[in-house]
Protein backbone atom coordinates (compact mmCIF):
# COMPACT_ATOMS: atom_id res chain seq x y z
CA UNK A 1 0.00 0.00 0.00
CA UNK A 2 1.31 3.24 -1.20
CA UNK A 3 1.68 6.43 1.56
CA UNK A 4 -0.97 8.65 0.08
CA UNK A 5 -3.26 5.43 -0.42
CA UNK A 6 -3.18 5.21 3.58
CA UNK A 7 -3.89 8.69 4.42
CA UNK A 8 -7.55 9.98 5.44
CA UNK A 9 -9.34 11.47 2.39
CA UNK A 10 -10.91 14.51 4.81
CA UNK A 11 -9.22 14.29 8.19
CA UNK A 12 -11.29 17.21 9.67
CA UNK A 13 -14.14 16.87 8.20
CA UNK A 14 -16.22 15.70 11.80
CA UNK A 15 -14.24 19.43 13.04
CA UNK A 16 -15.38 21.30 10.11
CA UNK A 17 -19.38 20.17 10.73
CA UNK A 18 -19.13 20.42 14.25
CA UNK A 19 -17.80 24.34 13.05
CA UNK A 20 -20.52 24.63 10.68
CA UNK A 21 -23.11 23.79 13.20
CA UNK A 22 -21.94 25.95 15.98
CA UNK A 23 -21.64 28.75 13.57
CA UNK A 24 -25.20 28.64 12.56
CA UNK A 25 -27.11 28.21 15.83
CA UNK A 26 -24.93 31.34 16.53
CA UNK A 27 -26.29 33.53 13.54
CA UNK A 28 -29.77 31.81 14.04
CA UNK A 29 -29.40 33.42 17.92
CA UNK A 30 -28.08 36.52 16.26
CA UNK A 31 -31.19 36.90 13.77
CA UNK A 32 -33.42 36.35 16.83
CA UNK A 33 -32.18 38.56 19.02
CA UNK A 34 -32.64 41.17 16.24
CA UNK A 35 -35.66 40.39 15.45
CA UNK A 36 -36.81 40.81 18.92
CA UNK A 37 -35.93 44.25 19.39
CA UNK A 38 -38.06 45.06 15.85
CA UNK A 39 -41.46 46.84 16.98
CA UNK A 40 -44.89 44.81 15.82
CA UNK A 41 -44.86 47.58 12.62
CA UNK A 42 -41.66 47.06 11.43
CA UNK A 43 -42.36 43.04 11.80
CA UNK A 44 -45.39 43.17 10.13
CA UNK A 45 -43.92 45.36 7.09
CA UNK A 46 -41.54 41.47 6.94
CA UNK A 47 -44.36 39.67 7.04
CA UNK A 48 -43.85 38.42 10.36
CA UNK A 49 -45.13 38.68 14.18
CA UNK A 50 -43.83 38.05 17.71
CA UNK A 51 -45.44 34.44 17.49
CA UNK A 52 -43.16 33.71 14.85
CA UNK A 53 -40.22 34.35 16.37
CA UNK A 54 -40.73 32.25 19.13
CA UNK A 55 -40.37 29.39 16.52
CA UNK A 56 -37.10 29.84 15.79
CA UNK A 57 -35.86 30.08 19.72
């Protein structure tokens, strides 16, 4: 068996989607917490209301 034949094809890959994860449950917090501080006019013009946002906690 050759050296590159008996090396991992994507070593980090388990790191990279536990990155990917924790990145976007942080931006989905993020876009919540934004959201939140929106009055019930400026959700509505979104198409949205304070019931909807509790969805996404």
């Amino acid at each position: 068996m050759e050296f590159h034949e008996n090396q991992a094809r994507k070593p980090f890959s388990g790191l990279v989607m536990l990155y990917h994860y924790f990145r976007r449950k942080a931006v989905n917090r993020q876009t919540v917490r934004r959201l939140r501080e929106l009055s019930p006019e400026q959700l509505r013009d979104i198409g949205l209301s304070k019931h909807d946002i509790s969805h996404w906690e």
